[in-house]
PDB file of N, CA and C in Angstrom:
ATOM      1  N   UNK A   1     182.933  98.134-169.089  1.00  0.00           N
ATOM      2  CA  UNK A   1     182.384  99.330-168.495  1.00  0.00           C
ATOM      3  C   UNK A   1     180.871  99.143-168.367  1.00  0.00           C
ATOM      4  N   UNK A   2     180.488  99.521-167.074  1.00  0.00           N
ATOM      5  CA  UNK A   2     178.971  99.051-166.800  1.00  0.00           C
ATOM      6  C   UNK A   2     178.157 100.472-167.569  1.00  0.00           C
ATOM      7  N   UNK A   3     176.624  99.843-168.065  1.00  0.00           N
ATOM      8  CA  UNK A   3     176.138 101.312-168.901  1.00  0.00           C
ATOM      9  C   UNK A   3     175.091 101.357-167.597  1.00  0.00           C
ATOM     10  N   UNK A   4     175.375 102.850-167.341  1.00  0.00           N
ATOM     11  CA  UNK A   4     174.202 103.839-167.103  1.00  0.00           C
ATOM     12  C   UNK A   4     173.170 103.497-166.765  1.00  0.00           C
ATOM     13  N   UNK A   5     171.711 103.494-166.002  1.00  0.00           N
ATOM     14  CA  UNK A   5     170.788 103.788-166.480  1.00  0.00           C
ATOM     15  C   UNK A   5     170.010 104.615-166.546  1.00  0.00           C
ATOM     16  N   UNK A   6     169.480 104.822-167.778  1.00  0.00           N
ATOM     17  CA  UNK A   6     168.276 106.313-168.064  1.00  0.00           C
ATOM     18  C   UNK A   6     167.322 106.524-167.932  1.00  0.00           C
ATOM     19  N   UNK A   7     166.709 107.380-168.192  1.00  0.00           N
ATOM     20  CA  UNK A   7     164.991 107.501-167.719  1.00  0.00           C
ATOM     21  C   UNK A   7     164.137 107.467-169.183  1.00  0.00           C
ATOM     22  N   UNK A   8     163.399 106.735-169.239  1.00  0.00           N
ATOM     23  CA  UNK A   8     162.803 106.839-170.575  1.00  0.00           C
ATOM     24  C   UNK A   8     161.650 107.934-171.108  1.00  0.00           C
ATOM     25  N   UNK A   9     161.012 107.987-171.792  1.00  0.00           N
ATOM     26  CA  UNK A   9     160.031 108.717-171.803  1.00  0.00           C
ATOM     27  C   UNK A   9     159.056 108.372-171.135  1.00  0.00           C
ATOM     28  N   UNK A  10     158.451 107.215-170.580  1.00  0.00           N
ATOM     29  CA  UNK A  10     157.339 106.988-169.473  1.00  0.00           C
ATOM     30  C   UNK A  10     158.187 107.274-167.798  1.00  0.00           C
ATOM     31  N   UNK A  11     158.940 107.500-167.993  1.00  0.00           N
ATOM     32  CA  UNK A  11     159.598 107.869-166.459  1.00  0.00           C
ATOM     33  C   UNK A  11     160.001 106.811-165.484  1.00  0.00           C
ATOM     34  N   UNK A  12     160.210 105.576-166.593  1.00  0.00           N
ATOM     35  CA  UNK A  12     160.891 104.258-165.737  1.00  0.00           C
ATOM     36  C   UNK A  12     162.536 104.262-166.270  1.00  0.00           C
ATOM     37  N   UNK A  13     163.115 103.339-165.056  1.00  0.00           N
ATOM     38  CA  UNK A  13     164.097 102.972-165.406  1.00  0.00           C
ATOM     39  C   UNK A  13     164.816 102.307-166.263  1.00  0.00           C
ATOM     40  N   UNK A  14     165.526 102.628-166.872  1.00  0.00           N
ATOM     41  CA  UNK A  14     165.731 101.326-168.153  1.00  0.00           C
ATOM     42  C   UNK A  14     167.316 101.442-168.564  1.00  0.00           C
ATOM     43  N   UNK A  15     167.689 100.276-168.796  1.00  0.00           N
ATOM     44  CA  UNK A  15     168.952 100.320-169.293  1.00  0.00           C
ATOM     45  C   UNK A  15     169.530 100.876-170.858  1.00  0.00           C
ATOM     46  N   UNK A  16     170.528 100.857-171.411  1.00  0.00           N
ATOM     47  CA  UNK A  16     170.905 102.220-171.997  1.00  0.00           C
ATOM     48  C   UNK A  16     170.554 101.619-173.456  1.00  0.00           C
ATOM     49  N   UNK A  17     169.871 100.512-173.729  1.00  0.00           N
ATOM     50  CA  UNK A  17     169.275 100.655-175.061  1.00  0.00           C
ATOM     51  C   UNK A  17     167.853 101.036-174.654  1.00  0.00           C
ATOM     52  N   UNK A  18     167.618 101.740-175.225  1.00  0.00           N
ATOM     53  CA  UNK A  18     165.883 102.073-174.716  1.00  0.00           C
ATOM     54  C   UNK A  18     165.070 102.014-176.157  1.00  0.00           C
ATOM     55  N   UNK A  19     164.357 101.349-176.295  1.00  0.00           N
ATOM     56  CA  UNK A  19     163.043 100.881-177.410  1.00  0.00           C
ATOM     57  C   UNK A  19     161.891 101.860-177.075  1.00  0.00           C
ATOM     58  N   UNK A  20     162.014 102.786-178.208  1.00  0.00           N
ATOM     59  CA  UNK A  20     161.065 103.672-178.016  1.00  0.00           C
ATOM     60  C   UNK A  20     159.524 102.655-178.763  1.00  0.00           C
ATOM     61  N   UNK A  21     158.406 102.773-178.107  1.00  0.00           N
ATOM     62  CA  UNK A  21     157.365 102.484-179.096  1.00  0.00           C
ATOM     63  C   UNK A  21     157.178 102.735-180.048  1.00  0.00           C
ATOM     64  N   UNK A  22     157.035 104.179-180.416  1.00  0.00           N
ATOM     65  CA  UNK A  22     156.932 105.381-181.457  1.00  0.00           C
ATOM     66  C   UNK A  22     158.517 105.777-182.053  1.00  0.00           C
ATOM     67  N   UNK A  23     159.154 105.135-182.360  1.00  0.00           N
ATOM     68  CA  UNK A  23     160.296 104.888-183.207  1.00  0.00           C
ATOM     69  C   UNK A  23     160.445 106.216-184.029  1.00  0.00           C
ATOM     70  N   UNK A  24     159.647 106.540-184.857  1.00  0.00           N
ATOM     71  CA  UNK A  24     159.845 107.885-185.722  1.00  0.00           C
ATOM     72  C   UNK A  24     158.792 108.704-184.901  1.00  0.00           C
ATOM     73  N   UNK A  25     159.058 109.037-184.433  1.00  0.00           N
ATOM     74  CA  UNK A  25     158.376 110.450-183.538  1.00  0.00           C
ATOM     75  C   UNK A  25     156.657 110.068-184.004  1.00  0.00           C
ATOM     76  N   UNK A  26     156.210 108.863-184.550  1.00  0.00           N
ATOM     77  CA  UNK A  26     154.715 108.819-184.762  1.00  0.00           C
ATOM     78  C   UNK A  26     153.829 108.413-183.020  1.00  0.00           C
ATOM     79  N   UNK A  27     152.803 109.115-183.140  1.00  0.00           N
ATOM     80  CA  UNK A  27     152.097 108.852-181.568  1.00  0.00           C
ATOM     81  C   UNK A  27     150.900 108.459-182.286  1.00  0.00           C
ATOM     82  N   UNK A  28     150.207 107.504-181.432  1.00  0.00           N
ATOM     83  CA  UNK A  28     148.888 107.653-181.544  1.00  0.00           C
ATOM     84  C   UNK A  28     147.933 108.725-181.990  1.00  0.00           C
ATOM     85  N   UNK A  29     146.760 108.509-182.185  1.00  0.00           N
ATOM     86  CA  UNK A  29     145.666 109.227-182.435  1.00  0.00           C
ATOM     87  C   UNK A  29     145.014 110.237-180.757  1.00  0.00           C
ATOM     88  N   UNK A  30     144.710 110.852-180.628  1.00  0.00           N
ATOM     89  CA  UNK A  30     144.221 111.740-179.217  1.00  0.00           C
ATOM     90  C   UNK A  30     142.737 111.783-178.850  1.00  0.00           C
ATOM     91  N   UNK A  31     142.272 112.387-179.897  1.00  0.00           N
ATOM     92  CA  UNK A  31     140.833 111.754-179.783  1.00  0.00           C
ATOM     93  C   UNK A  31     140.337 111.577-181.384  1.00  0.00           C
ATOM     94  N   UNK A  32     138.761 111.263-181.706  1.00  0.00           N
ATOM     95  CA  UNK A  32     138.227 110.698-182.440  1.00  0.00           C
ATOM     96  C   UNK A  32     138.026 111.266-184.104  1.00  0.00           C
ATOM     97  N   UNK A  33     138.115 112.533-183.606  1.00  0.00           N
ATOM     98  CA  UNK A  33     138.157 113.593-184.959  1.00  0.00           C
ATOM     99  C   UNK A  33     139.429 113.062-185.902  1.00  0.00           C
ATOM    100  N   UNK A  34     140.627 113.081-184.996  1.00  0.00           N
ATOM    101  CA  UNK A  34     141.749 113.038-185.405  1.00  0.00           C
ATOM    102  C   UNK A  34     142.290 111.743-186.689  1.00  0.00           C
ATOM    103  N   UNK A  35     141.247 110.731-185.955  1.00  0.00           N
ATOM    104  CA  UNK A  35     140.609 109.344-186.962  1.00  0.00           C
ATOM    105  C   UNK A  35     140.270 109.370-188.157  1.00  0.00           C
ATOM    106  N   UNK A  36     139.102 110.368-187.693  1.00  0.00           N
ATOM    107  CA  UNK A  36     138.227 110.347-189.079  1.00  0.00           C
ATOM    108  C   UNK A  36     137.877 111.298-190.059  1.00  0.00           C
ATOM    109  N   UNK A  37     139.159 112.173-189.464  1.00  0.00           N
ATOM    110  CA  UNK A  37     139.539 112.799-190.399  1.00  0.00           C
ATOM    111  C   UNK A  37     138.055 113.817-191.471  1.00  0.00           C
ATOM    112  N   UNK A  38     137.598 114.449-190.305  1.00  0.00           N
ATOM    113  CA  UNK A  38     136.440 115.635-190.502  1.00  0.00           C
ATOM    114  C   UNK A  38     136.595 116.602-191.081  1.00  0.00           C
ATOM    115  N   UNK A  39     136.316 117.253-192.201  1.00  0.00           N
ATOM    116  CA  UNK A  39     136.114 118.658-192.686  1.00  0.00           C
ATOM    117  C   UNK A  39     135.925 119.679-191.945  1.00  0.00           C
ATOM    118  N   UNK A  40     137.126 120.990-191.766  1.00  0.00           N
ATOM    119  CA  UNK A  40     135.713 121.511-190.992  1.00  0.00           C
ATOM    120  C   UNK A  40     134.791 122.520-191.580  1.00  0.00           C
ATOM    121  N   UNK A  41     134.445 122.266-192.937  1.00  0.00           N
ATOM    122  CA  UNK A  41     133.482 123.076-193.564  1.00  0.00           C
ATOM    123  C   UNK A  41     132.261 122.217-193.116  1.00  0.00           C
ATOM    124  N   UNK A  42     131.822 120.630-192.704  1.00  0.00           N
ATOM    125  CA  UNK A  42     131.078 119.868-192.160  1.00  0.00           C
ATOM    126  C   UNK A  42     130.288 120.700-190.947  1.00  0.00           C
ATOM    127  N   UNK A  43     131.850 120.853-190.088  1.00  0.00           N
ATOM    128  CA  UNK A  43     131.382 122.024-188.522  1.00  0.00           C
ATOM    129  C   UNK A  43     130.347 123.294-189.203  1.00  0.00           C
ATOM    130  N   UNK A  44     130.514 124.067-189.847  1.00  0.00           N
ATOM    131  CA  UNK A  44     129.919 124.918-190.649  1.00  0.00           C
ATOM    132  C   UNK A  44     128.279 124.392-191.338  1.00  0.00           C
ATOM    133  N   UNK A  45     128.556 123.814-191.760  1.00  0.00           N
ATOM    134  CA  UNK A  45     127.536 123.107-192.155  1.00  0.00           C
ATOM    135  C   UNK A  45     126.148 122.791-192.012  1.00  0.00           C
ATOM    136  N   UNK A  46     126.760 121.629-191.109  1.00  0.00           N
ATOM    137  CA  UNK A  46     125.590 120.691-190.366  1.00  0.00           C
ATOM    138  C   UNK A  46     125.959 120.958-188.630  1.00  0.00           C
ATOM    139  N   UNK A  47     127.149 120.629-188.078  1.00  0.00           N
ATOM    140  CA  UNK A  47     127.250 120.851-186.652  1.00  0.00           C
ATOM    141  C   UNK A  47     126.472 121.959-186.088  1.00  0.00           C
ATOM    142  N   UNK A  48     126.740 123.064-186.946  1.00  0.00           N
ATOM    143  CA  UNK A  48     126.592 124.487-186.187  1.00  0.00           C
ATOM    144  C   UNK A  48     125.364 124.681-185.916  1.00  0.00           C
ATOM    145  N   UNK A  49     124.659 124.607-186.743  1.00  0.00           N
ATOM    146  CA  UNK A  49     122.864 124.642-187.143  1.00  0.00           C
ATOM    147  C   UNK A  49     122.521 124.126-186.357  1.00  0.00           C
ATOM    148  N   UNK A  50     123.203 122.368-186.114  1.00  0.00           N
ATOM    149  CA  UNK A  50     122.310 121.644-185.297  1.00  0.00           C
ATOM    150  C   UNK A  50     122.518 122.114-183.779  1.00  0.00           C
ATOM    151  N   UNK A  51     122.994 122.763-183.310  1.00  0.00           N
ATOM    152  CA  UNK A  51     123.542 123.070-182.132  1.00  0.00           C
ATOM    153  C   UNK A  51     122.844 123.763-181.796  1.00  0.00           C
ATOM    154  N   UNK A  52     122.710 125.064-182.537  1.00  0.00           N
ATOM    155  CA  UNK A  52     121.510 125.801-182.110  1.00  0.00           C
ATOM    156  C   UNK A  52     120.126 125.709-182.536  1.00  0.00           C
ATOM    157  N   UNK A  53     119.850 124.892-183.500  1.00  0.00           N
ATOM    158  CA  UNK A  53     118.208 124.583-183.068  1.00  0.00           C
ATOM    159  C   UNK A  53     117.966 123.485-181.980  1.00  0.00           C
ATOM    160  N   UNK A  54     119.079 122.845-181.105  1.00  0.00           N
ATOM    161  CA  UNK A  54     119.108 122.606-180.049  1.00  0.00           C
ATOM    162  C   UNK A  54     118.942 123.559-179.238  1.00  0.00           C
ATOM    163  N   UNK A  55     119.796 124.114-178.787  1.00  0.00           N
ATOM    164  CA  UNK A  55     119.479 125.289-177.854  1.00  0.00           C
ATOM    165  C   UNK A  55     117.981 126.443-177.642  1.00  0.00           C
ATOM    166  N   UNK A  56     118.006 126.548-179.262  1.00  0.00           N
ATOM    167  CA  UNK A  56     116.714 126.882-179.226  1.00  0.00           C
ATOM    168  C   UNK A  56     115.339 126.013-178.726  1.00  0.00           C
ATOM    169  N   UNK A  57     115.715 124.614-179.118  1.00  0.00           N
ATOM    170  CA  UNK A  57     114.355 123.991-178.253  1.00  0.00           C
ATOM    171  C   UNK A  57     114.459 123.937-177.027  1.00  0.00           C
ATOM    172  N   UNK A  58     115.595 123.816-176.429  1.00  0.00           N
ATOM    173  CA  UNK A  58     116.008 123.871-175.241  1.00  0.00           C
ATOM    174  C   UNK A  58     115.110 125.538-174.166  1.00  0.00           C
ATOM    175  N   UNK A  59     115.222 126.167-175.408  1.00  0.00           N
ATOM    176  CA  UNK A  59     114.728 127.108-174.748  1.00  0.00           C
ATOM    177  C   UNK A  59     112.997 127.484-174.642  1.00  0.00           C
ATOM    178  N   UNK A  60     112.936 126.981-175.854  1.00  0.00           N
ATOM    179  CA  UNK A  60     111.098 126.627-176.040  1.00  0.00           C
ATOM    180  C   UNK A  60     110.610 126.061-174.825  1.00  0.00           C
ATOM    181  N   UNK A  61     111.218 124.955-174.946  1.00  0.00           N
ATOM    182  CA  UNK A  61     110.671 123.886-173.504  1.00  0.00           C
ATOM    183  C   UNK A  61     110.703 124.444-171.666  1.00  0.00           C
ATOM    184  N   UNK A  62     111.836 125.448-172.129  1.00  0.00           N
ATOM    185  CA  UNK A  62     111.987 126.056-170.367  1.00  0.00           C
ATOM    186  C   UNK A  62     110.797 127.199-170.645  1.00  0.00           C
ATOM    187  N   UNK A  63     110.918 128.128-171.317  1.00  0.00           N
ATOM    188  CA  UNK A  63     109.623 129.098-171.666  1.00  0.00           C
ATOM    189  C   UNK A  63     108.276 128.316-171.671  1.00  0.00           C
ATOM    190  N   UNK A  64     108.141 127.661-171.961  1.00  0.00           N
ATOM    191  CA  UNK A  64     106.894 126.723-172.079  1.00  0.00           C
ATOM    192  C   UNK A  64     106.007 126.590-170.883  1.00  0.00           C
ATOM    193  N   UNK A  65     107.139 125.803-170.155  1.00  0.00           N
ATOM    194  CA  UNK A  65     107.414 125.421-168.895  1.00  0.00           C
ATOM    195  C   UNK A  65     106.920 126.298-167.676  1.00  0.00           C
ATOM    196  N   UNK A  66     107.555 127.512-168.154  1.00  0.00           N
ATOM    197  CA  UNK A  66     107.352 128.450-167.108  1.00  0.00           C
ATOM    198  C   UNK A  66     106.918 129.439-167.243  1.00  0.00           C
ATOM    199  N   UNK A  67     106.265 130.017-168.731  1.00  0.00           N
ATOM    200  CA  UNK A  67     105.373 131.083-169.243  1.00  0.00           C
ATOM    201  C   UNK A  67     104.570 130.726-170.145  1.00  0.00           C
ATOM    202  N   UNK A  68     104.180 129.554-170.290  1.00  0.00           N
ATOM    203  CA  UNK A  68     103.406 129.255-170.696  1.00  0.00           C
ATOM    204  C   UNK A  68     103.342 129.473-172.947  1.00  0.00           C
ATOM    205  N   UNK A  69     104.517 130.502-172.952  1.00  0.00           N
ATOM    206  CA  UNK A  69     104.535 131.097-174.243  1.00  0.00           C
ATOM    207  C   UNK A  69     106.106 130.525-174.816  1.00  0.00           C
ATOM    208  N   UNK A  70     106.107 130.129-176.423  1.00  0.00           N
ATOM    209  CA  UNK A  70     107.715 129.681-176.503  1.00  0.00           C
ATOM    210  C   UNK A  70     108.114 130.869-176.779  1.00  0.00           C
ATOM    211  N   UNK A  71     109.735 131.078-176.700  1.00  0.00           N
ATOM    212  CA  UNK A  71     110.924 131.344-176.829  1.00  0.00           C
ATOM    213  C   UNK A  71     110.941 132.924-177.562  1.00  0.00           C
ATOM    214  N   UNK A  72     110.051 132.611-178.637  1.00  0.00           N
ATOM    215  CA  UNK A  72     109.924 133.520-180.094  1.00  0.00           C
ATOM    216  C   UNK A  72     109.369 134.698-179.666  1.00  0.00           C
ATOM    217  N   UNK A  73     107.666 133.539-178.654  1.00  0.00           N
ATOM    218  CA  UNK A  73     106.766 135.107-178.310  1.00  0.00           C
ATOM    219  C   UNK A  73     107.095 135.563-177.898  1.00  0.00           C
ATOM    220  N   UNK A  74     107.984 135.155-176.225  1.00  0.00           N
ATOM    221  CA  UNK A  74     108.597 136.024-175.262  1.00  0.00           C
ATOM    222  C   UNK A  74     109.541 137.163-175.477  1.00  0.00           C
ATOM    223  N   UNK A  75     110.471 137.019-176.818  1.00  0.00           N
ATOM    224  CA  UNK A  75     111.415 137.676-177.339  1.00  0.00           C
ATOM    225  C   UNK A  75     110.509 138.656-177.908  1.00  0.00           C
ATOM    226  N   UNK A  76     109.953 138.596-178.683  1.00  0.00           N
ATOM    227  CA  UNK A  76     108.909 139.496-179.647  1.00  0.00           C
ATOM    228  C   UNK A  76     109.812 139.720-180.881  1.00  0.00           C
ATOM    229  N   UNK A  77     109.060 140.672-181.747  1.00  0.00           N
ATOM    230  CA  UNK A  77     109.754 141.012-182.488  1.00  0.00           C
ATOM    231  C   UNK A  77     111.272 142.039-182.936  1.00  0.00           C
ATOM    232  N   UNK A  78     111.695 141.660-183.809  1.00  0.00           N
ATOM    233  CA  UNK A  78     112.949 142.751-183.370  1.00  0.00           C
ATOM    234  C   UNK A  78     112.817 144.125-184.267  1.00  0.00           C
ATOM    235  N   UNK A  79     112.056 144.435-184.212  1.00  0.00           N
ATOM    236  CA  UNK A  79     111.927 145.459-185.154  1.00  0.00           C
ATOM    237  C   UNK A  79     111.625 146.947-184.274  1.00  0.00           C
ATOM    238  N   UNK A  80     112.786 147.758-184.510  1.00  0.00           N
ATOM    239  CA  UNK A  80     112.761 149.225-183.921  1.00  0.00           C
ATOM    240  C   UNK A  80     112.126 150.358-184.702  1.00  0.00           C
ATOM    241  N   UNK A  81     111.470 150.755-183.777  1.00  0.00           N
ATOM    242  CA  UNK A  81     110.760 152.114-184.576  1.00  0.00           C
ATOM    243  C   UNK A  81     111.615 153.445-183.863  1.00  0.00           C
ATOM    244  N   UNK A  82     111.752 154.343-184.830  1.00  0.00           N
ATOM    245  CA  UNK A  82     112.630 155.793-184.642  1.00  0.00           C
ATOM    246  C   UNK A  82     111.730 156.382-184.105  1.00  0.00           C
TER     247      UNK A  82
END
C-alpha cells in the first residue's frame, strides 16, 4: 500500500515519516531577552531611568535649540497657588 503524502509543519511536501526538528515541542529562542534570561526588576531599575533621562536630554537639546532655555525653565515650576 503506497503512503500518503503530508504537509509538514514548514508547508512542504513530505512523505509519511516526517522528522520534526523540534522533536519535543522545544523551538528555538525568538529574540535576545529570551537568552539571557533578564530580570525584570533590572527593567525597573536601570532600563526605566535610563530611558527617561534620555528623553529628557532629548528634550533639553530641542529647547535649547529653539528657545534658547532647557526643558526645566520652559516648564517652570510646578507649584500651584489657591
Amino acid at each position: 500500500m503506497p503512503t500518503q503524502p503530508v504537509i509538514d509543519h514548514r508547508g512542504d511536501s513530505a512523505p509519511a515519516a516526517v522528522v520534526d526538528d523540534y522533536p519535543l515541542g522545544e523551538h528555538p529562542p525568538v529574540t535576545w531577552w529570551q537568552v539571557q534570561n533578564i530580570p525584570y526588576g533590572l527593567y525597573v531599575e536601570i532600563i526605566v531611568p535610563v530611558a527617561i533621562s534620555a528623553i529628557e536630554a532629548t528634550l533639553d537639546l530641542i529647547s535649547i535649540a529653539l528657545f534658547g532655555k532647557s526643558w526645566s525653565e520652559l516648564a517652570g515650576p510646578k507649584v500651584r497657588v489657591l
